[in-house]
N, C-alpha and C. Protein backbone atom coordinates (compact mmCIF):
# COMPACT_ATOMS: atom_id res chain seq x y z
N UNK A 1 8.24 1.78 15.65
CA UNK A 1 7.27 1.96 14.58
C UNK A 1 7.78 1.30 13.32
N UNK A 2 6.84 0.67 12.49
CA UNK A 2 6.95 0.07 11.55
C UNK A 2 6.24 0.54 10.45
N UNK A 3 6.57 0.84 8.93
CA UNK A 3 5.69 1.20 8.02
C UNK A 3 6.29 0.26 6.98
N UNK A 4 4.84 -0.10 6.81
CA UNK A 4 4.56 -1.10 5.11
C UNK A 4 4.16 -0.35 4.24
N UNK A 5 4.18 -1.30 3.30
CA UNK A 5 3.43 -0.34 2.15
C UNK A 5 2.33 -2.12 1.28
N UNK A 6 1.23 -1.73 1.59
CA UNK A 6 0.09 -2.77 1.42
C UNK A 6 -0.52 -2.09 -0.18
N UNK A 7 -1.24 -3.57 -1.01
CA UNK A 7 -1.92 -3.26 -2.00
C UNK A 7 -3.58 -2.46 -1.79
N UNK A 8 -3.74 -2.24 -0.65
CA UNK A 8 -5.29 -2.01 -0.04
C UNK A 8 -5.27 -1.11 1.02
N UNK A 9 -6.33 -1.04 1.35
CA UNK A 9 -6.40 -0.09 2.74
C UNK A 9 -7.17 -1.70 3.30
N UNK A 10 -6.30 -1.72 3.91
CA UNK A 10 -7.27 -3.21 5.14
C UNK A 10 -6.58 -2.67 6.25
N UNK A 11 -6.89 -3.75 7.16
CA UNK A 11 -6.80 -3.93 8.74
C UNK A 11 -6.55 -4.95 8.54
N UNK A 12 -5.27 -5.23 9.36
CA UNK A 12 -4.68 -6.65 9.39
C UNK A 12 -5.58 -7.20 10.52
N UNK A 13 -5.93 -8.28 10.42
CA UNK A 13 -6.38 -9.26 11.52
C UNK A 13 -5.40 -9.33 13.05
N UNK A 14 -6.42 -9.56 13.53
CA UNK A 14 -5.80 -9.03 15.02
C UNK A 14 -5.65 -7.59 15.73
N UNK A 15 -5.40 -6.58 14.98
CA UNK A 15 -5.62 -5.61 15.13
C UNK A 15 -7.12 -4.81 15.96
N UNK A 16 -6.84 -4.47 16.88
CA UNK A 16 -8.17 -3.94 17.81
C UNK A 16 -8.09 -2.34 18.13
N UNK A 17 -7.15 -1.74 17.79
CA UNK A 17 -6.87 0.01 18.40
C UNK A 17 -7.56 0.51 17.50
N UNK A 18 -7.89 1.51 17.68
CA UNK A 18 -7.85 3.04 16.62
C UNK A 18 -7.14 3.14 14.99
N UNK A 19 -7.75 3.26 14.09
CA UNK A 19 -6.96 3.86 12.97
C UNK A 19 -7.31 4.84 12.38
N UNK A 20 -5.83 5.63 12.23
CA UNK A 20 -6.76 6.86 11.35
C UNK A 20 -6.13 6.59 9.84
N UNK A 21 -6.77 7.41 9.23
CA UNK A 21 -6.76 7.13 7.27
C UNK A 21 -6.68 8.61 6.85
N UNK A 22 -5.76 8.56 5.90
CA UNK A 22 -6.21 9.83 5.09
C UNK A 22 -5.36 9.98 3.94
N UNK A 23 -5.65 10.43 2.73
CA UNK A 23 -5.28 10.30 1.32
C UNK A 23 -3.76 10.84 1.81
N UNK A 24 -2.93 10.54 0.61
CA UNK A 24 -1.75 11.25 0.87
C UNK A 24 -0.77 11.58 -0.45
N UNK A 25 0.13 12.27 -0.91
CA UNK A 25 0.42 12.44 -2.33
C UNK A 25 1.59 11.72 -2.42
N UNK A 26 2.44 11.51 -3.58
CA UNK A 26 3.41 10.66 -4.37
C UNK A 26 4.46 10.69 -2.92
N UNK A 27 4.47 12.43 -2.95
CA UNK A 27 6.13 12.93 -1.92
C UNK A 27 5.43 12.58 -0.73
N UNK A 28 4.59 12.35 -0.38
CA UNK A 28 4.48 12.26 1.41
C UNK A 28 4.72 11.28 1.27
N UNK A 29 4.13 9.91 0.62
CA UNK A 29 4.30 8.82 0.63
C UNK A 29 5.86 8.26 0.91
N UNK A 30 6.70 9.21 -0.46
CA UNK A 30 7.85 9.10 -0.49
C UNK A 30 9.02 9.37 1.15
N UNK A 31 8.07 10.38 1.46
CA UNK A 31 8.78 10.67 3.06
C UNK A 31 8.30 9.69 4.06
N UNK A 32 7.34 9.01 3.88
CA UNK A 32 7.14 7.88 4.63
C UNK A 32 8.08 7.09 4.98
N UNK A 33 8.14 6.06 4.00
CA UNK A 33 9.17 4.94 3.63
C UNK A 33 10.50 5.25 3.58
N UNK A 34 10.76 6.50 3.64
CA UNK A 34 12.29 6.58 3.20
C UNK A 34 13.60 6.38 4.21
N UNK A 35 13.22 5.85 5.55
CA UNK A 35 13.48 5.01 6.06
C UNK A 35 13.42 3.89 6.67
N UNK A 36 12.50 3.04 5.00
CA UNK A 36 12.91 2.08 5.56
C UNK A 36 11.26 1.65 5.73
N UNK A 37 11.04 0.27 4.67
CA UNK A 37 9.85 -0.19 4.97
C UNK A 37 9.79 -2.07 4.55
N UNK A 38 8.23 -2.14 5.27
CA UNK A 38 8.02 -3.88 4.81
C UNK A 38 6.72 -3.89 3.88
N UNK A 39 7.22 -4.11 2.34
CA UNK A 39 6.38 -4.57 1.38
C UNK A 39 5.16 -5.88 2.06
N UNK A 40 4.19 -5.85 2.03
CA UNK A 40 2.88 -6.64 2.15
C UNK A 40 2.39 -6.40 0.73
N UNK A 41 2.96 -5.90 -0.63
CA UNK A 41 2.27 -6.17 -1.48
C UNK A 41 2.27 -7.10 -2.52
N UNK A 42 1.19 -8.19 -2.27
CA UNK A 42 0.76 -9.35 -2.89
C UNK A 42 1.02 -9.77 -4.34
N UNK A 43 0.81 -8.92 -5.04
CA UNK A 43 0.29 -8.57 -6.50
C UNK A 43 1.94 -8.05 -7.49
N UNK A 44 2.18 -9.18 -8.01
CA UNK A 44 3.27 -8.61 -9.10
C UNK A 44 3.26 -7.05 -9.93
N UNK A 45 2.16 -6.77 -10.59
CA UNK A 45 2.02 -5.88 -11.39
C UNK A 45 1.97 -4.12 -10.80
N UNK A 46 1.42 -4.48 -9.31
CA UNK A 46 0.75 -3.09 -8.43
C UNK A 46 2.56 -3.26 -7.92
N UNK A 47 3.56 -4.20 -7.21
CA UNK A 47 4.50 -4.03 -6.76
C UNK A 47 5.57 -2.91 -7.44
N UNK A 48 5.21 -3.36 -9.10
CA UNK A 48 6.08 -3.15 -10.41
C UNK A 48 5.43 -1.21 -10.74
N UNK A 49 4.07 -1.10 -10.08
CA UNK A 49 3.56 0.03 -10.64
C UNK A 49 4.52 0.67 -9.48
N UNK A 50 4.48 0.48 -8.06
CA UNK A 50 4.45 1.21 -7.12
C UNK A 50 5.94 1.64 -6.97
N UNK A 51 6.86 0.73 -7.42
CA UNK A 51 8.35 0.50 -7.36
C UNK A 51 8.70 1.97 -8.09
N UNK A 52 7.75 1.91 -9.73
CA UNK A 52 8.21 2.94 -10.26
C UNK A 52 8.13 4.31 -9.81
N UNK A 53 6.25 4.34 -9.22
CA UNK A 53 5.69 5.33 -8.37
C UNK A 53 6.64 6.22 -7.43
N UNK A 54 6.92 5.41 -6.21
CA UNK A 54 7.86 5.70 -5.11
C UNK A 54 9.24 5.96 -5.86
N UNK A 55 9.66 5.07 -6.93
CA UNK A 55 11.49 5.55 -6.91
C UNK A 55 11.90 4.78 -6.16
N UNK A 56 11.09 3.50 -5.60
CA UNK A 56 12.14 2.71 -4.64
C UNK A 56 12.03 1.11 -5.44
N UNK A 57 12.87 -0.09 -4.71
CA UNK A 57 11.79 -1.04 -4.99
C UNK A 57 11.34 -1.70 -4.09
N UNK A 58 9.85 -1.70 -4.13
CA UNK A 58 8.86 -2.40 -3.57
C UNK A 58 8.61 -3.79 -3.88
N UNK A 59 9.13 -4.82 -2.91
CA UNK A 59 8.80 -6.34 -3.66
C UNK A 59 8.09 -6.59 -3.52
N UNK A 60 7.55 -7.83 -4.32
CA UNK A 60 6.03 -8.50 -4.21
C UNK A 60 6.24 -9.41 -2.83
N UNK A 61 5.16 -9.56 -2.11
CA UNK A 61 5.73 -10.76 -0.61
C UNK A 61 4.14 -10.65 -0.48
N UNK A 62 3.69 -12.01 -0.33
CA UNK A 62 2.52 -11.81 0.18
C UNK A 62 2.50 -12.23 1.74
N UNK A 63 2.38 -11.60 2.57
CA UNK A 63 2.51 -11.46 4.31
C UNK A 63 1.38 -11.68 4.71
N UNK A 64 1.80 -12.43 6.30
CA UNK A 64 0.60 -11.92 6.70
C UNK A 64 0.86 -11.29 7.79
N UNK A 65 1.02 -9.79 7.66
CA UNK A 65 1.09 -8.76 8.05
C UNK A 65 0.65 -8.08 9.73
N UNK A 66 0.81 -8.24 10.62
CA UNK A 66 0.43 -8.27 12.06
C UNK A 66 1.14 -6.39 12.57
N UNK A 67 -0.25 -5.44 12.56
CA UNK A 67 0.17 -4.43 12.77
C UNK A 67 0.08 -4.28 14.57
N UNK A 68 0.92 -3.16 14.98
CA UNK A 68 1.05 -2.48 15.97
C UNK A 68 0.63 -1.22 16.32
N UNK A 69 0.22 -0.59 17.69
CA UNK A 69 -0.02 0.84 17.69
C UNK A 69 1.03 1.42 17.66
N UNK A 70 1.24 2.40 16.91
CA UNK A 70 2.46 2.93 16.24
C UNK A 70 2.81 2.75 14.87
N UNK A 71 2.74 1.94 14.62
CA UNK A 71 2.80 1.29 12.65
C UNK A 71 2.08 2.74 11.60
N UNK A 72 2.25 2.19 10.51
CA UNK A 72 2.03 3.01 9.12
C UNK A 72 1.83 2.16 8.50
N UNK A 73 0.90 2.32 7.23
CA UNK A 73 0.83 1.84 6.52
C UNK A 73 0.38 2.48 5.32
N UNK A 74 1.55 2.91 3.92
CA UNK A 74 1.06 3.63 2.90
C UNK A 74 0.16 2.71 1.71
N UNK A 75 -0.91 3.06 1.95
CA UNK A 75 -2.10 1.81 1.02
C UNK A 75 -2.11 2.48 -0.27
N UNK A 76 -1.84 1.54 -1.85
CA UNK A 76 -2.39 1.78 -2.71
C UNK A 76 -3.96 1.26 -3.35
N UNK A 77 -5.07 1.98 -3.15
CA UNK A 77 -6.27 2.07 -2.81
C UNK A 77 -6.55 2.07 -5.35
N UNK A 78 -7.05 1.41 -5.77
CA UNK A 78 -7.69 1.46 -6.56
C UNK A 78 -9.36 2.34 -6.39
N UNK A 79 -9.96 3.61 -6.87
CA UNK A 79 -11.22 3.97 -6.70
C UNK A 79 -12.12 3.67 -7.76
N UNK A 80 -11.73 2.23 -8.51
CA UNK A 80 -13.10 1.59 -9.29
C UNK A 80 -12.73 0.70 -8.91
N UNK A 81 -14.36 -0.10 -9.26
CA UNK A 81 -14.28 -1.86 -9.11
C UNK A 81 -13.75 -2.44 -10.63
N UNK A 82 -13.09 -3.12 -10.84
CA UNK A 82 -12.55 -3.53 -11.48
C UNK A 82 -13.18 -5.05 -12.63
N UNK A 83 -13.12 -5.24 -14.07
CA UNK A 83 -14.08 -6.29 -14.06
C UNK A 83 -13.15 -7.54 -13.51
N UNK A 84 -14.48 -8.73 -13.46
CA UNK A 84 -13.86 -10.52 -13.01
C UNK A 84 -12.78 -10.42 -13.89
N UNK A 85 -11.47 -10.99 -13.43
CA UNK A 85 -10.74 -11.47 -13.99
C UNK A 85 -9.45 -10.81 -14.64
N UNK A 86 -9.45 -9.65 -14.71
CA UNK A 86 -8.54 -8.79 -15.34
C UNK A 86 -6.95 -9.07 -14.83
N UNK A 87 -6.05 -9.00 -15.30
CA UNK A 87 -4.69 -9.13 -15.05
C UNK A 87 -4.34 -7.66 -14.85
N UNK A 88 -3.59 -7.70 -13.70
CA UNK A 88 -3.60 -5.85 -13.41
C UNK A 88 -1.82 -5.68 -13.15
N UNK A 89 -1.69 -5.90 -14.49
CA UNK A 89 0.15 -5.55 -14.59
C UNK A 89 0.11 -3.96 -14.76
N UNK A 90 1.53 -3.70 -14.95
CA UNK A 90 1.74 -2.33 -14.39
C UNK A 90 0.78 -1.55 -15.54
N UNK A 91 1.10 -1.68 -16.46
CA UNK A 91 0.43 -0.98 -18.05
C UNK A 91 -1.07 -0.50 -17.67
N UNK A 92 -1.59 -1.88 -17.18
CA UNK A 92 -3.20 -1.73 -16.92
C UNK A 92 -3.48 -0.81 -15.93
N UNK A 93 -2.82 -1.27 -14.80
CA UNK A 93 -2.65 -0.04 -13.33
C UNK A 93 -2.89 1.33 -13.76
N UNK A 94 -2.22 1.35 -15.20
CA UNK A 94 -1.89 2.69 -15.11
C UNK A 94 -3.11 3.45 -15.82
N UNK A 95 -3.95 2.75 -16.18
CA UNK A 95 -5.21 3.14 -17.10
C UNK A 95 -6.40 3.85 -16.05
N UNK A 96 -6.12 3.31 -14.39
CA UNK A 96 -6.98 3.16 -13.72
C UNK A 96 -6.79 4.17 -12.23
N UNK A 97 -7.81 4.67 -11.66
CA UNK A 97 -7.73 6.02 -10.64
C UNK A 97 -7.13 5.13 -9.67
N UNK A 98 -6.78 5.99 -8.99
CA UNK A 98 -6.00 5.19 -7.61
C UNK A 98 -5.35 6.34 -6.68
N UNK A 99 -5.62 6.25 -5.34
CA UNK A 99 -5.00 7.08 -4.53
C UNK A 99 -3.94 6.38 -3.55
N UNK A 100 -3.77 7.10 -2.83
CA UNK A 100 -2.18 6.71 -1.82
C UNK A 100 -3.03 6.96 -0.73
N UNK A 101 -2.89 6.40 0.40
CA UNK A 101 -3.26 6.41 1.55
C UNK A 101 -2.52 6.27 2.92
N UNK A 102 -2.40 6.89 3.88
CA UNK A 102 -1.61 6.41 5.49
C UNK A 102 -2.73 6.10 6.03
N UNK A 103 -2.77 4.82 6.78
CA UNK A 103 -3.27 4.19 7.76
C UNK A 103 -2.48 4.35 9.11
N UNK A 104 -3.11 4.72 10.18
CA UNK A 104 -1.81 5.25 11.08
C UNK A 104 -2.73 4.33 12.37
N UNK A 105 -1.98 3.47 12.73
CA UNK A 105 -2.54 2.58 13.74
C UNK A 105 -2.16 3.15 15.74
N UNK A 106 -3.00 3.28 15.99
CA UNK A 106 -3.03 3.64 17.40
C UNK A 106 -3.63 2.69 18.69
């Protein structure tokens, strides 16, 4: 088993099984990863929010990410649309709702 930690809730391409989803808080998240994960997150500023978030650091890598049944994936999920164009460094992130998510691939 493998757990990332992605800027989104997606489905990596290729992927055909089962997934389940469900919100999750700072510490679960934290018990996720804590042994041991692969950053897929794209985005300088969400890497820099999440690094602080978790207590770990999370690098920026933009992947292209090929999940397995068995995998994890803790998604940081933004719950507004955001306007064209905005620069979403950590400061801004932080203005804005956002939940934690496990994607649990089967």
């Amino acid at each position: 088993m493998v757990v990332y930690i992605f800027n989104t809730s997606i489905i990596p391409p290729g992927f055909t099984g089962m997934v389940k989803v469900r919100r999750i808080t700072v510490e679960e998240a934290k018990s996720l990863i804590q042994s041991g994960f692969i950053s897929s997150v794209g985005h300088d500023g969400t890497a820099r929010f999440l690094s602080a978030l978790l207590e770990v650091d999370v690098p920026t890598q933009r992947l292209n990410t090929r999940v397995r049944g068995g995998d994890k994936v803790v998604a940081f999920q933004l719950l507004e649309r955001l306007p064209e164009g905005l620069i979403l460094d950590e400061e801004t992130l932080r203005k804005y709702r956002y939940e934690l998510r496990v994607l649990e691939f089967k």
